[in-house]
N, C-alpha and C. Protein backbone atom coordinates (compact mmCIF):
# COMPACT_ATOMS: atom_id res chain seq x y z
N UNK A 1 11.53 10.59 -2.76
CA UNK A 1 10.10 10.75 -2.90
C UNK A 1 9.67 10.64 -4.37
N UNK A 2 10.42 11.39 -4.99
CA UNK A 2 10.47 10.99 -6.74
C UNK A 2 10.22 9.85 -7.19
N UNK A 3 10.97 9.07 -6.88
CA UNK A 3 10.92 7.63 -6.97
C UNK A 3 9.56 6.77 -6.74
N UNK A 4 9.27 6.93 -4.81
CA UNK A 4 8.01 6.29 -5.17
C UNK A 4 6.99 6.67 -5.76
N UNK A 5 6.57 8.08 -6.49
CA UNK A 5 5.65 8.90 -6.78
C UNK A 5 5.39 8.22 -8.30
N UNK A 6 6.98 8.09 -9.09
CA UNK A 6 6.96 7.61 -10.20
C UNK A 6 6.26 6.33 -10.40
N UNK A 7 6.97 5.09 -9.44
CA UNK A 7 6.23 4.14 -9.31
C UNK A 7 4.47 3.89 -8.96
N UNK A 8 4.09 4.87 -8.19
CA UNK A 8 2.50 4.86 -8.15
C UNK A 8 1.76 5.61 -9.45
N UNK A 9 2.57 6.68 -9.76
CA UNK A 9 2.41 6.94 -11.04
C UNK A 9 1.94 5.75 -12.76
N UNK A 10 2.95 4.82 -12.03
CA UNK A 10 2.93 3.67 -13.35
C UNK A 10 1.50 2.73 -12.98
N UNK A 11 0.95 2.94 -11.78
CA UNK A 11 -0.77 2.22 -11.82
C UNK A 11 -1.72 3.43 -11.80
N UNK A 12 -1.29 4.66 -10.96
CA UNK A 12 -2.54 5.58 -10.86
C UNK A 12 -1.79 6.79 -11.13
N UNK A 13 -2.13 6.95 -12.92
CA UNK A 13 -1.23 8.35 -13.26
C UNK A 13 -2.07 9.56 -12.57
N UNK A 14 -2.92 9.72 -11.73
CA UNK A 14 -3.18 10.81 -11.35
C UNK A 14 -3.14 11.12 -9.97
N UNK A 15 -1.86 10.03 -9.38
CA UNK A 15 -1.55 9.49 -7.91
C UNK A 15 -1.79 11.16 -6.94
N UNK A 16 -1.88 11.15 -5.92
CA UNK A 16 -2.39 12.16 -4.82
C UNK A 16 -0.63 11.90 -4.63
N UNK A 17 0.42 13.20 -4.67
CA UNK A 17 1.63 13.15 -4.07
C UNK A 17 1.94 13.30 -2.88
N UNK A 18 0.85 14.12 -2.33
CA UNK A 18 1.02 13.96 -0.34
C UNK A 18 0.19 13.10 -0.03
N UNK A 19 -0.80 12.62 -0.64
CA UNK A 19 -0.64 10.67 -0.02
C UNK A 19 0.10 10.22 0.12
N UNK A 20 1.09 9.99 -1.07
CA UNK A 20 2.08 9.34 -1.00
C UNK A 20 3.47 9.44 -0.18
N UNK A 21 3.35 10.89 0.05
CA UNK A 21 3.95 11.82 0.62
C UNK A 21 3.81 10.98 2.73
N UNK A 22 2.52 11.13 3.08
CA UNK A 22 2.36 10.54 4.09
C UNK A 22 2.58 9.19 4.58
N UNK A 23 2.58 8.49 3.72
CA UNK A 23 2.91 6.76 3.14
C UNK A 23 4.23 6.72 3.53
N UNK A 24 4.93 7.49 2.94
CA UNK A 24 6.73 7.47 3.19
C UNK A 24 6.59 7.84 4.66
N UNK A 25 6.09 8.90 5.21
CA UNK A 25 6.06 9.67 6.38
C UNK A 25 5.48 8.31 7.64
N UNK A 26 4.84 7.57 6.76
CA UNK A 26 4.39 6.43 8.04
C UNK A 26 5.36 5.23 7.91
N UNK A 27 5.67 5.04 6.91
CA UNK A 27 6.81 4.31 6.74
C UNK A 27 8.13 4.03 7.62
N UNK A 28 8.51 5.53 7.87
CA UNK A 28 9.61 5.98 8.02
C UNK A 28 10.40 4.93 7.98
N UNK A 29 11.55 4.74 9.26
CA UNK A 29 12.90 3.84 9.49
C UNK A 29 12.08 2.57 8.21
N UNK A 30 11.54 2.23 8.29
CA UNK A 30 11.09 0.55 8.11
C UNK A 30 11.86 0.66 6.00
N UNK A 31 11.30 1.93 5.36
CA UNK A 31 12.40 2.03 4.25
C UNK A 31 13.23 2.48 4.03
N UNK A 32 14.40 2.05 4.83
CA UNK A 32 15.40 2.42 4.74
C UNK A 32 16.35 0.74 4.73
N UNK A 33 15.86 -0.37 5.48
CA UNK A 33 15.40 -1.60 5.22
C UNK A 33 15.55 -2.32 3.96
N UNK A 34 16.40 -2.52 2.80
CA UNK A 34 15.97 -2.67 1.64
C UNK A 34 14.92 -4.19 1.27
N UNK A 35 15.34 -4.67 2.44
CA UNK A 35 14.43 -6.06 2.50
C UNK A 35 12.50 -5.40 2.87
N UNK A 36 12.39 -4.53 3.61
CA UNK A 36 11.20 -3.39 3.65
C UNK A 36 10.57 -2.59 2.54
N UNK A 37 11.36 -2.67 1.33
CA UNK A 37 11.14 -1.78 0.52
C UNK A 37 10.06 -2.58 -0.24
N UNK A 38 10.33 -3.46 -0.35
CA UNK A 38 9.40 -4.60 -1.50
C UNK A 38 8.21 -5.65 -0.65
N UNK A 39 7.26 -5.65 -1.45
CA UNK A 39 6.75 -6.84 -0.94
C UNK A 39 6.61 -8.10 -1.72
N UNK A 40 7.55 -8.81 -1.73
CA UNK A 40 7.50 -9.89 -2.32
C UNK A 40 6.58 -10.83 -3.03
N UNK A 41 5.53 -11.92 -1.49
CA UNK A 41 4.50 -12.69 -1.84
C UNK A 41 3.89 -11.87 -0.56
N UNK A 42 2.32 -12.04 -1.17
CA UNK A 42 1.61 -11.84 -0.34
C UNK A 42 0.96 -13.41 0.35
N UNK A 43 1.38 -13.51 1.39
CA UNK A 43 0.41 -14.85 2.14
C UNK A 43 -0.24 -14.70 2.85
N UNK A 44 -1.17 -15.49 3.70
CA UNK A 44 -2.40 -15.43 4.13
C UNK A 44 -1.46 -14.39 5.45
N UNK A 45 -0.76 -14.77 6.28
CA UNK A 45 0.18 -14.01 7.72
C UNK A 45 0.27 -13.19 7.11
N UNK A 46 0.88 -12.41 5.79
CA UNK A 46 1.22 -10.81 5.99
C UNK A 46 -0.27 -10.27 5.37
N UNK A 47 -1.02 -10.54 4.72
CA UNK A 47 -2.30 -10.34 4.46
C UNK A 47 -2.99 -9.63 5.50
N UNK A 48 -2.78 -10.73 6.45
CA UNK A 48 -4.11 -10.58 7.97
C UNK A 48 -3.17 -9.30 8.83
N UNK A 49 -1.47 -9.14 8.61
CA UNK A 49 -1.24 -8.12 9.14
C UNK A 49 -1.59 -7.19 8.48
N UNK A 50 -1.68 -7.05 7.42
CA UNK A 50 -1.77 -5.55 6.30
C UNK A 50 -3.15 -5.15 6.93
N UNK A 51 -4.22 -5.87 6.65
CA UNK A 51 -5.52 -5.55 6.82
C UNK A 51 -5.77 -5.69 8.77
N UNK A 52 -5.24 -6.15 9.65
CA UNK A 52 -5.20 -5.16 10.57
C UNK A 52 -4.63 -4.20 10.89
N UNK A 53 -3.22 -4.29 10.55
CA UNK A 53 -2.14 -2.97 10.86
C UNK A 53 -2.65 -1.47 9.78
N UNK A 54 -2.73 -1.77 8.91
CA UNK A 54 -2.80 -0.98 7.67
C UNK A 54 -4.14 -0.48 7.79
N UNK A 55 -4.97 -1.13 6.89
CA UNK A 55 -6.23 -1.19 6.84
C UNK A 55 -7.44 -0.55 7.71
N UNK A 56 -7.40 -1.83 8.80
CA UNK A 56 -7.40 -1.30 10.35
C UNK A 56 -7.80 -0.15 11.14
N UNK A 57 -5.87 0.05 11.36
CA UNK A 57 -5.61 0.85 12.75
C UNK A 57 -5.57 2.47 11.59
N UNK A 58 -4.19 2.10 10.61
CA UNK A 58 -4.40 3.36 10.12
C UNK A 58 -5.75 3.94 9.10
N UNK A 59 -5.96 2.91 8.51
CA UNK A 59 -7.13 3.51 7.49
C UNK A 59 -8.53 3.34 7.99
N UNK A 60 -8.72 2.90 9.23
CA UNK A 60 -9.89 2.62 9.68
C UNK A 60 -10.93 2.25 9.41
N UNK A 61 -10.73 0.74 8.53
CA UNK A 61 -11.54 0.07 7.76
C UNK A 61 -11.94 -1.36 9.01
N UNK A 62 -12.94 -0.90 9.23
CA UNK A 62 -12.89 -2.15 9.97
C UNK A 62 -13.68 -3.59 9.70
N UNK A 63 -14.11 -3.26 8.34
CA UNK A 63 -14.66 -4.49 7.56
C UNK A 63 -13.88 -5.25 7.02
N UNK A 64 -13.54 -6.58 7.60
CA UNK A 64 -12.92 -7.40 7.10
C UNK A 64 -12.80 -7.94 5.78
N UNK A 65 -14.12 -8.54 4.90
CA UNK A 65 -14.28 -8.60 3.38
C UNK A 65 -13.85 -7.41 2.71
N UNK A 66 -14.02 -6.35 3.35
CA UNK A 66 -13.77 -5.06 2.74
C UNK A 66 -12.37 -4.64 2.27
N UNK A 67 -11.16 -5.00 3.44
CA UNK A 67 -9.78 -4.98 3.74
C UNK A 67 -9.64 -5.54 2.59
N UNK A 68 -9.94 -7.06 3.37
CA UNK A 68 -9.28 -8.39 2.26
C UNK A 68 -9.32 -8.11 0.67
N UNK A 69 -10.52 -7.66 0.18
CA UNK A 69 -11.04 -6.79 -1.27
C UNK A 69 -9.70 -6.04 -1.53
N UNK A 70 -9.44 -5.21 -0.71
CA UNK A 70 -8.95 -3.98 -1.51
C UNK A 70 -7.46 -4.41 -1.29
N UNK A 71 -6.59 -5.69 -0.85
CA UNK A 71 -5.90 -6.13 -0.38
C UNK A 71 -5.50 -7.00 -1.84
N UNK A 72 -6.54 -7.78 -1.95
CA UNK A 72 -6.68 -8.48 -3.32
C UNK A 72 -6.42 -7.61 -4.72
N UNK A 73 -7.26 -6.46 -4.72
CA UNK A 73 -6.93 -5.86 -5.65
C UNK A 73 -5.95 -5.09 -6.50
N UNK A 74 -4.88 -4.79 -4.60
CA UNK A 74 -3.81 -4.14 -5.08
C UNK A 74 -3.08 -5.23 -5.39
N UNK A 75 -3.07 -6.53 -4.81
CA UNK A 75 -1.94 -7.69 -5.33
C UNK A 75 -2.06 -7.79 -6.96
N UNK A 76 -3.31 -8.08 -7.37
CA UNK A 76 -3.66 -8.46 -8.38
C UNK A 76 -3.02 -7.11 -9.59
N UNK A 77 -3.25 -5.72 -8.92
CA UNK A 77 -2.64 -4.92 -10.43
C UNK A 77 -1.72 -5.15 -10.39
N UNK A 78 -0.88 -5.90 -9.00
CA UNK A 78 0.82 -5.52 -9.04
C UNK A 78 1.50 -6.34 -9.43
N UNK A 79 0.33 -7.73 -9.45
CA UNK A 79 0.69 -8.98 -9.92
C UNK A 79 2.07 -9.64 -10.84
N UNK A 80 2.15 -8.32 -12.12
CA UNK A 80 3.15 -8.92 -12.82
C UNK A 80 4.49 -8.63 -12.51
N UNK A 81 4.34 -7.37 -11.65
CA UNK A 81 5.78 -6.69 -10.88
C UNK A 81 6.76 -7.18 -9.99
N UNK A 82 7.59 -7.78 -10.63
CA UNK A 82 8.18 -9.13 -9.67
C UNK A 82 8.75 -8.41 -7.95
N UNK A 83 9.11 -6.92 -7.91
CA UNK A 83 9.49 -6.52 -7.07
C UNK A 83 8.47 -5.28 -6.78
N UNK A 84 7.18 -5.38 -5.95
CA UNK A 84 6.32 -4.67 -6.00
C UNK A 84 6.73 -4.11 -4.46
N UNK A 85 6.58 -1.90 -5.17
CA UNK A 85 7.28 -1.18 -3.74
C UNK A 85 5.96 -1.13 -3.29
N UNK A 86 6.42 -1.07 -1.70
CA UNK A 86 5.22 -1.36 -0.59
C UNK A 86 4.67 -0.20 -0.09
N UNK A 87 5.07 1.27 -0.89
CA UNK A 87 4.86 2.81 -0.84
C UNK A 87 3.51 2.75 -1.98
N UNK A 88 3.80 1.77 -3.27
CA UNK A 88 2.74 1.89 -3.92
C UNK A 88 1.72 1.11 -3.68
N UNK A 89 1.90 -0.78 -3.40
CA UNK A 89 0.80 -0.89 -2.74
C UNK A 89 0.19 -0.56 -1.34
N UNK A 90 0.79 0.35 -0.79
CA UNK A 90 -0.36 1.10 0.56
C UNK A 90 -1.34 1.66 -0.27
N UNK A 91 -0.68 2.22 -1.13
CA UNK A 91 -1.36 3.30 -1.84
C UNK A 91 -2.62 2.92 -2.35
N UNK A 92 -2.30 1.58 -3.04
CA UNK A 92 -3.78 1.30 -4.15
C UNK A 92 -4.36 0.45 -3.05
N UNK A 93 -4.03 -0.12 -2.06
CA UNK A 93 -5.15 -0.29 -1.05
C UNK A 93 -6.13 0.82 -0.54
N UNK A 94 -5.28 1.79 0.16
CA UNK A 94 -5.85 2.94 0.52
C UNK A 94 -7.09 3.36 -0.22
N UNK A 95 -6.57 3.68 -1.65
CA UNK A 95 -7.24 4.13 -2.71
C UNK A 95 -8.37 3.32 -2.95
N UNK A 96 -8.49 1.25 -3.19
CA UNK A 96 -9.15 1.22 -3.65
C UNK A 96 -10.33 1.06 -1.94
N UNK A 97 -10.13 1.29 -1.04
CA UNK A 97 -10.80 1.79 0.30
C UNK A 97 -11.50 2.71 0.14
N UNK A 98 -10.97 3.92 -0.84
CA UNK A 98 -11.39 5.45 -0.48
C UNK A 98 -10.68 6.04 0.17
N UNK A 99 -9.70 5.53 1.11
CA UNK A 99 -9.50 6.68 2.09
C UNK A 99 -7.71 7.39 2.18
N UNK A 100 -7.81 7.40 1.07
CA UNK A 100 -6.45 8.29 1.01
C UNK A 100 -6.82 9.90 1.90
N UNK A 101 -7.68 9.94 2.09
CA UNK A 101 -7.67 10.75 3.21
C UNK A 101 -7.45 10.81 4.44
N UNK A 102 -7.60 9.69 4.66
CA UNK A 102 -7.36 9.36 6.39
C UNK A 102 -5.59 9.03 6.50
N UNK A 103 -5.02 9.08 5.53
CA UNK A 103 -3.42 9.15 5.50
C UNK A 103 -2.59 10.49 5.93
């Protein structure tokens, strides 16, 4: 948990730790996966899953421009991170949504 906390830490030093906390908790089996741990490229197919699966079902965003936005934005801070963990971008999606609450 350390670990990913640190890493969300390095975009949002004032990261919510049981957000993040729940993130792992929805995660579960899938990081344990080391090919799961990272998200590589984002393309248009895992995009349209993030922002229904993610977005969506769990964060209950059901505005599409809206998703896609906050989808964009987390790619873009994570941009230079050649191995970007997929604990932190839930996170800055969530976040830039608002709804680290609904986690």
């Amino acid at each position: 948990m350390d670990d990913h906390l640190a890493d969300v830490r390095r975009y949002d030093p004032t990261a919510d730790a049981e957000a993040i906390e729940r993130i792992v908790k929805h995660l579960g089996v899938a990081l344990r996966n080391p090919q799961s741990l990272h998200i590589k490229a984002l393309d248009a197919k895992h995009a349209a899953r993030l922002r229904e699966k993610w977005c969506g079902r769990k964060l209950g965003c059901t505005d599409r421009e809206r998703a896609d936005l906050a989808i964009e934005m987390a790619d873009l801070a994570m941009g230079a991170d050649a191995e970007r963990k997929r604990v932190t971008f839930y996170y800055l999606v969530a976040k830039q949504l608002g709804r680290l609450d609904a986690l």
